[in-house]
C-alpha atoms as a PDB file:
ATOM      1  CA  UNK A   1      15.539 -10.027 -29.263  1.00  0.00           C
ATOM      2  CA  UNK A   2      14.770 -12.968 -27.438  1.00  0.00           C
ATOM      3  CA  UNK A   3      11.402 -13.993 -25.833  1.00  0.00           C
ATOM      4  CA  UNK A   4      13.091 -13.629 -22.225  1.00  0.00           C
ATOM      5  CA  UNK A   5      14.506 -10.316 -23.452  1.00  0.00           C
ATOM      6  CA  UNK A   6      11.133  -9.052 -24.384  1.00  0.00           C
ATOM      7  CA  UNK A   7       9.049 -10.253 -20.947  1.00  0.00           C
ATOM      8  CA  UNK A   8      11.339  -8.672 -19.044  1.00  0.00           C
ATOM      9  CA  UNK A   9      11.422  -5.289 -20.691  1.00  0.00           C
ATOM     10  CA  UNK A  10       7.450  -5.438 -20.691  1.00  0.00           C
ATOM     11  CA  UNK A  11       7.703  -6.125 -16.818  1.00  0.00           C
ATOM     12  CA  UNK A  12      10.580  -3.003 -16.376  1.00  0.00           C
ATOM     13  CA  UNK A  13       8.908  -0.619 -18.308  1.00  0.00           C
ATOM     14  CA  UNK A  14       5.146  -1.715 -16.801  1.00  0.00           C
ATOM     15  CA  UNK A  15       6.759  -1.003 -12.881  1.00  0.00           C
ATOM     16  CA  UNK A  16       8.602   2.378 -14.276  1.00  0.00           C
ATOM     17  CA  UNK A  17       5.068   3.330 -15.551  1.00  0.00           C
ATOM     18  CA  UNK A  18       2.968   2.158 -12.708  1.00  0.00           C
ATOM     19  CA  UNK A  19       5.633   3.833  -9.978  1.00  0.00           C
ATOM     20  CA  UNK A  20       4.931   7.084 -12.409  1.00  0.00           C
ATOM     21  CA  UNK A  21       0.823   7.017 -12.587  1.00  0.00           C
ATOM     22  CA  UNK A  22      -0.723   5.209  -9.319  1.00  0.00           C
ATOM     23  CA  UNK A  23      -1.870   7.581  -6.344  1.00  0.00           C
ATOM     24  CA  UNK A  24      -1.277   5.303  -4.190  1.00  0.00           C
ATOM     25  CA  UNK A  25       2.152   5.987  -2.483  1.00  0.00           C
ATOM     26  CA  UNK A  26       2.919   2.154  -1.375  1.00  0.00           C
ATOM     27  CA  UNK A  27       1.497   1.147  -4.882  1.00  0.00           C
ATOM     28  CA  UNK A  28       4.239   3.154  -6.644  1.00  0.00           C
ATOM     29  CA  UNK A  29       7.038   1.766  -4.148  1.00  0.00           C
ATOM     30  CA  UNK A  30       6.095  -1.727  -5.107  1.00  0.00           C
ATOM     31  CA  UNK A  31       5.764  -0.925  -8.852  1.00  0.00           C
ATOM     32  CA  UNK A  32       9.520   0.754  -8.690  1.00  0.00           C
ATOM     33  CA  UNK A  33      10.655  -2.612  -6.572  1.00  0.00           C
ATOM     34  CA  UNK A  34       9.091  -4.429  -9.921  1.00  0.00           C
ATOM     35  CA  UNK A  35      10.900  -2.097 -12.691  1.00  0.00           C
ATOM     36  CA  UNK A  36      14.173  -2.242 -10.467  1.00  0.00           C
ATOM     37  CA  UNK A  37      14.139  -6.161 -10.231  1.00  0.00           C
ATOM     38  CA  UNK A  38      13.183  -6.263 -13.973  1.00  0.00           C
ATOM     39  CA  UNK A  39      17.075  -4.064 -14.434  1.00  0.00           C
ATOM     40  CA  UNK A  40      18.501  -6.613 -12.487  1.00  0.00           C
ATOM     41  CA  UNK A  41      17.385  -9.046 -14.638  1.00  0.00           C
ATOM     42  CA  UNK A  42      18.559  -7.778 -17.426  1.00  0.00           C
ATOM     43  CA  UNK A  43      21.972  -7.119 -15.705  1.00  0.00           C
ATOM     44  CA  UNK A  44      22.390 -10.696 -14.704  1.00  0.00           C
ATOM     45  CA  UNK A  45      21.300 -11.709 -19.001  1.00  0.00           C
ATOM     46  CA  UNK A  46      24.288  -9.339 -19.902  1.00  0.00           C
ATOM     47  CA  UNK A  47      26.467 -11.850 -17.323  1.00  0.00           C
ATOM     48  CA  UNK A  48      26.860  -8.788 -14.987  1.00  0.00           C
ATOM     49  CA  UNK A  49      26.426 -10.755 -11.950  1.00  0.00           C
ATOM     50  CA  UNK A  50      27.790  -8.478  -9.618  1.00  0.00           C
ATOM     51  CA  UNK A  51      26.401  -5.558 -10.615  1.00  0.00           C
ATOM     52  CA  UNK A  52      22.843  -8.099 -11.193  1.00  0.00           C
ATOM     53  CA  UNK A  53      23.049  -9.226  -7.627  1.00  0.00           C
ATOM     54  CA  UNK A  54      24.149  -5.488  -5.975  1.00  0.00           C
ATOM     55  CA  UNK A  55      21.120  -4.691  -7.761  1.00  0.00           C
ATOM     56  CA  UNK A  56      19.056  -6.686  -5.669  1.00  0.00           C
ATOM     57  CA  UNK A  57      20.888  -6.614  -2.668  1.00  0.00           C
ATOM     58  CA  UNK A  58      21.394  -3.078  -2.497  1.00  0.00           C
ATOM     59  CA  UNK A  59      18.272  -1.466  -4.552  1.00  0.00           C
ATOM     60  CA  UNK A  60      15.364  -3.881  -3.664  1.00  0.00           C
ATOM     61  CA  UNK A  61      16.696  -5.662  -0.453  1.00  0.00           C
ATOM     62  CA  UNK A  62      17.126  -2.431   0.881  1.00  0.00           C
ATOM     63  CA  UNK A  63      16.236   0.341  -0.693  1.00  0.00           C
ATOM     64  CA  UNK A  64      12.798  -0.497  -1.930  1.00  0.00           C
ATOM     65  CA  UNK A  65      11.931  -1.939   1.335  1.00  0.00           C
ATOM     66  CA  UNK A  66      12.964   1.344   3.217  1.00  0.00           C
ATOM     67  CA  UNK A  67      11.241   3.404   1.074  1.00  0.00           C
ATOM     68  CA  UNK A  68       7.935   1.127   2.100  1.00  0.00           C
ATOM     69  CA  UNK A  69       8.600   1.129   5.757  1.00  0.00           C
ATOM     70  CA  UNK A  70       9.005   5.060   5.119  1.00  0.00           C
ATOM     71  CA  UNK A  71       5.975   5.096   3.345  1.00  0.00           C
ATOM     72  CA  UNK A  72       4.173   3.015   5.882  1.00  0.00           C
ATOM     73  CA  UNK A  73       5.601   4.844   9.239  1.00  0.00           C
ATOM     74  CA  UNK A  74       4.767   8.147   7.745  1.00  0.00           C
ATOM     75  CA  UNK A  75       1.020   6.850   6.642  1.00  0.00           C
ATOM     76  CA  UNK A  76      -0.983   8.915   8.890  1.00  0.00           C
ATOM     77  CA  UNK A  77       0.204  12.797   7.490  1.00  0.00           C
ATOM     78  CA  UNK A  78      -0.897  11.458   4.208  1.00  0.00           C
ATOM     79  CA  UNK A  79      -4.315  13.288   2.696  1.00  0.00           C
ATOM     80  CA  UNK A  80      -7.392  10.507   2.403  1.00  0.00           C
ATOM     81  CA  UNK A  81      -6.971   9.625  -1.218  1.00  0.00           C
ATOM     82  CA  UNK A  82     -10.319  10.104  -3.482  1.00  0.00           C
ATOM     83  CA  UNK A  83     -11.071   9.112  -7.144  1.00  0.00           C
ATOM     84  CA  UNK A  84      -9.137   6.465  -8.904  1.00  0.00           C
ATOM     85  CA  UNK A  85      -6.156   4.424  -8.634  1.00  0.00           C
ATOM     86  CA  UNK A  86      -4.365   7.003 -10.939  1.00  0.00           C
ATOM     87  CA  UNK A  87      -2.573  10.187  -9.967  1.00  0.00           C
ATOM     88  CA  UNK A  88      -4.548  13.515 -11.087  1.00  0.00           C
ATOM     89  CA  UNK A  89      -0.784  13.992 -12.238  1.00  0.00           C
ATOM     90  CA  UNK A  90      -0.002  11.174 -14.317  1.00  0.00           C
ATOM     91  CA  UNK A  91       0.664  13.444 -17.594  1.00  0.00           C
ATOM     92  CA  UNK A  92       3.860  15.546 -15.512  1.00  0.00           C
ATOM     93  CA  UNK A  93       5.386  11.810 -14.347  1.00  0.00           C
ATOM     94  CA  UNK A  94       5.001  10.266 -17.633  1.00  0.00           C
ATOM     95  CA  UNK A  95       6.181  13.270 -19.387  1.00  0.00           C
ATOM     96  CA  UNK A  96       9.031  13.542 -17.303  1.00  0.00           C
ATOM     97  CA  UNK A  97       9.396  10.095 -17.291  1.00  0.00           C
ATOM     98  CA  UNK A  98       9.844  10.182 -21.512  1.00  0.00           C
ATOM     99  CA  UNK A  99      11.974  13.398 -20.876  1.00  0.00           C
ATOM    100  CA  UNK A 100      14.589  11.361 -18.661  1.00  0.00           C
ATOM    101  CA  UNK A 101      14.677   8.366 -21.116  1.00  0.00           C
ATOM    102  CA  UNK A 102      15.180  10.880 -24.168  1.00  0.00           C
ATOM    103  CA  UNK A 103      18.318  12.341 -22.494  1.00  0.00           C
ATOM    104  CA  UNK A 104      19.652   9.435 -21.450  1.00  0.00           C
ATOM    105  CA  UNK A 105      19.267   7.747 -24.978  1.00  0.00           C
ATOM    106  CA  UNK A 106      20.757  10.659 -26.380  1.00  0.00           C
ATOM    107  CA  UNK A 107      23.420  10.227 -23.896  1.00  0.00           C
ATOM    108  CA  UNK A 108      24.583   6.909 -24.936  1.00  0.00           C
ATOM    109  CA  UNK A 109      23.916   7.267 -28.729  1.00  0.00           C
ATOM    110  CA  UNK A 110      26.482  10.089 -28.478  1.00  0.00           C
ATOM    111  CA  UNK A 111      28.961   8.248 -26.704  1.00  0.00           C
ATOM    112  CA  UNK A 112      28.457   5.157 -28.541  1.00  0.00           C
ATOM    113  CA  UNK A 113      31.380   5.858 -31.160  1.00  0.00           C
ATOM    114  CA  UNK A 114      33.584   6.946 -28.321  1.00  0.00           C
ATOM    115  CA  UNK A 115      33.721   3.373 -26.484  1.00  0.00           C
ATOM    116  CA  UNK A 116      35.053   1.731 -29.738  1.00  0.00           C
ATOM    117  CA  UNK A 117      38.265   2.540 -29.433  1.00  0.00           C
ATOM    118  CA  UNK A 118      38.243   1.979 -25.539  1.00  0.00           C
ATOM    119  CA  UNK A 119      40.449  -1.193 -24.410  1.00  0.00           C
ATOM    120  CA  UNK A 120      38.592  -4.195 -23.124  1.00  0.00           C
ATOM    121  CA  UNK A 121      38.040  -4.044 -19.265  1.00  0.00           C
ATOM    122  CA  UNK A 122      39.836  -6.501 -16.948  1.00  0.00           C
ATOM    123  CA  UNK A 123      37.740  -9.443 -16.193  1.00  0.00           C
ATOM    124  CA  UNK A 124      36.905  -9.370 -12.740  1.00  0.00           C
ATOM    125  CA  UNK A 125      35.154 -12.513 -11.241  1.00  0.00           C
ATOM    126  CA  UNK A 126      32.132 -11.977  -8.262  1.00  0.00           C
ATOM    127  CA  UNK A 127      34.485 -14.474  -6.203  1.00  0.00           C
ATOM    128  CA  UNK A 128      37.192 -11.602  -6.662  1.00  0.00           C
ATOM    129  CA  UNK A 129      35.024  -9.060  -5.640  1.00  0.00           C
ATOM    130  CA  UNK A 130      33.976 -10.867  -2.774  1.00  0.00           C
ATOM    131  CA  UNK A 131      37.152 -11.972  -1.641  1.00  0.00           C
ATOM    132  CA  UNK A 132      38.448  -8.374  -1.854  1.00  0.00           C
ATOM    133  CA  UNK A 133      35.337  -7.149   0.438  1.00  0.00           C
ATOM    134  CA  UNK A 134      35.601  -9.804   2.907  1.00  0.00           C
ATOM    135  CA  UNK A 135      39.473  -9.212   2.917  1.00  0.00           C
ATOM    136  CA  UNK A 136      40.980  -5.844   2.332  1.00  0.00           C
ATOM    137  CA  UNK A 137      37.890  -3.731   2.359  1.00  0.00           C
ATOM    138  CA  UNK A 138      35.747  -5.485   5.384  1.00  0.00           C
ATOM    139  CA  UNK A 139      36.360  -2.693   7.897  1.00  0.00           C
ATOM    140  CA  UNK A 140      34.770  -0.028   5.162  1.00  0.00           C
ATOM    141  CA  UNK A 141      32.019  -2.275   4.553  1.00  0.00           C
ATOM    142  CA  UNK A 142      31.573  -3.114   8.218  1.00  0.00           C
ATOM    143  CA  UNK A 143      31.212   0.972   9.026  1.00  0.00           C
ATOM    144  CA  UNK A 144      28.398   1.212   5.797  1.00  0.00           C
ATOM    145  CA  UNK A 145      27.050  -1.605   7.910  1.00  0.00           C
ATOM    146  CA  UNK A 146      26.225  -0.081  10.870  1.00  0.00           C
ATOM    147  CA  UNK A 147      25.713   3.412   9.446  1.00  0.00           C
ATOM    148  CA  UNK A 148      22.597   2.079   7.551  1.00  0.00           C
ATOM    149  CA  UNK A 149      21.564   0.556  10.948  1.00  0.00           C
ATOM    150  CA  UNK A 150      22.047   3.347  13.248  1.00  0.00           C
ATOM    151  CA  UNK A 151      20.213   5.469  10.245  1.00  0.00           C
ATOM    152  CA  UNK A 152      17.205   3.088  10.307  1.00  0.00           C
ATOM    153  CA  UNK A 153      16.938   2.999  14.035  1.00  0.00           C
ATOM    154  CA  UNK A 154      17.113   6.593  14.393  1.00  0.00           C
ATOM    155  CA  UNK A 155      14.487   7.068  11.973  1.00  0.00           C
ATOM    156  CA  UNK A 156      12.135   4.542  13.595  1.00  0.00           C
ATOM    157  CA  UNK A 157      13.137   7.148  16.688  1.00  0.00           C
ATOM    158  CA  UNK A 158      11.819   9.914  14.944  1.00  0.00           C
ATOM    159  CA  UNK A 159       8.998   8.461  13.496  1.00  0.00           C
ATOM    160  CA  UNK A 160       7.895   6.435  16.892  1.00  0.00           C
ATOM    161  CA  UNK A 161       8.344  10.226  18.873  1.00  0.00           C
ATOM    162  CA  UNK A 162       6.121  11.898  16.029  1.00  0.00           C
ATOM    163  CA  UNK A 163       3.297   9.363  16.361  1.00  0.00           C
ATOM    164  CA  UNK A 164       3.701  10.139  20.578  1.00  0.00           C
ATOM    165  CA  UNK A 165       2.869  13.804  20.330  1.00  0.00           C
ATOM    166  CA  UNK A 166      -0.061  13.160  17.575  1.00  0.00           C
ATOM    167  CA  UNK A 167      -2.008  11.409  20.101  1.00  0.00           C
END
């Protein structure tokens, strides 16, 4: 294990944790952004660089950041919070948490002897990819496009006609 290898497993594992145990709801959606740019990471070490950059593209330059504007438009439902930092709950996550990992580790241990005798994947290049998705696949990605919009202005909609009728 290298020194890089070992920083950034600290880093993933110290977001997973934090997005587990803090009460604070934005706290844990910054935490997960952490742990999910620490998997990136080590996708772009294993010279996965599509799957490293979809990663961020897709899971912190979107998803993350929804999941804060969510948190954030939605603010004022949310209970006061009182006591500490961490969640009165912290035991379930983490246990669940260790539950999740243990499958999944048993999950790839068992299927470890089975890729052996797979056959070596094609080697497909990120300018391939992109090519192909600018190319034959740019109307599909277009539509995603402006699904995702339409599905973030509608729920600015929603939340902007739920703050109206609070007041």
């Amino acid at each position: 294990m290298t020194p890089v290898f070992c920083i950034v497993a600290l880093f993933t594992l110290a977001g997973g944790l934090a997005a587990v145990t803090l009460k604070n709801t934005v706290h844990c959606a910054l935490a997960l952004t952490v742990a999910l740019a620490g998997l990136a990471l080590f996708f772009l070490r294993l010279d996965a660089q599509f799957v490293g950059f979809a990663q961020i593209l897709i899971y912190i330059g979107a998803v993350a950041i929804l999941v804060v504007f969510a948190i954030l438009l939605t603010r004022s439902s949310e209970p006061e919070a009182s006591g500490g930092i961490v969640s009165s709950r912290w035991l379930a996550g983490v246990i669940i948490a260790a539950a999740v990992f243990a499958v999944l580790g048993w999950a790839i241990l068992r299927s470890a002897p089975a890729l052996a005798h797979e056959s070596a994947a094609p080697a497909v290049t990120v300018h391939q990819i992109g090519t192909a998705l600018m190319g034959r696949y740019v109307l599909p990605l277009e539509i995603v496009a402006l699904l995702l919009t339409s599905a973030l202005i509608g729920a600015v909609i929603v939340a902007m006609h739920e703050n109206g009728s609070a007041k």
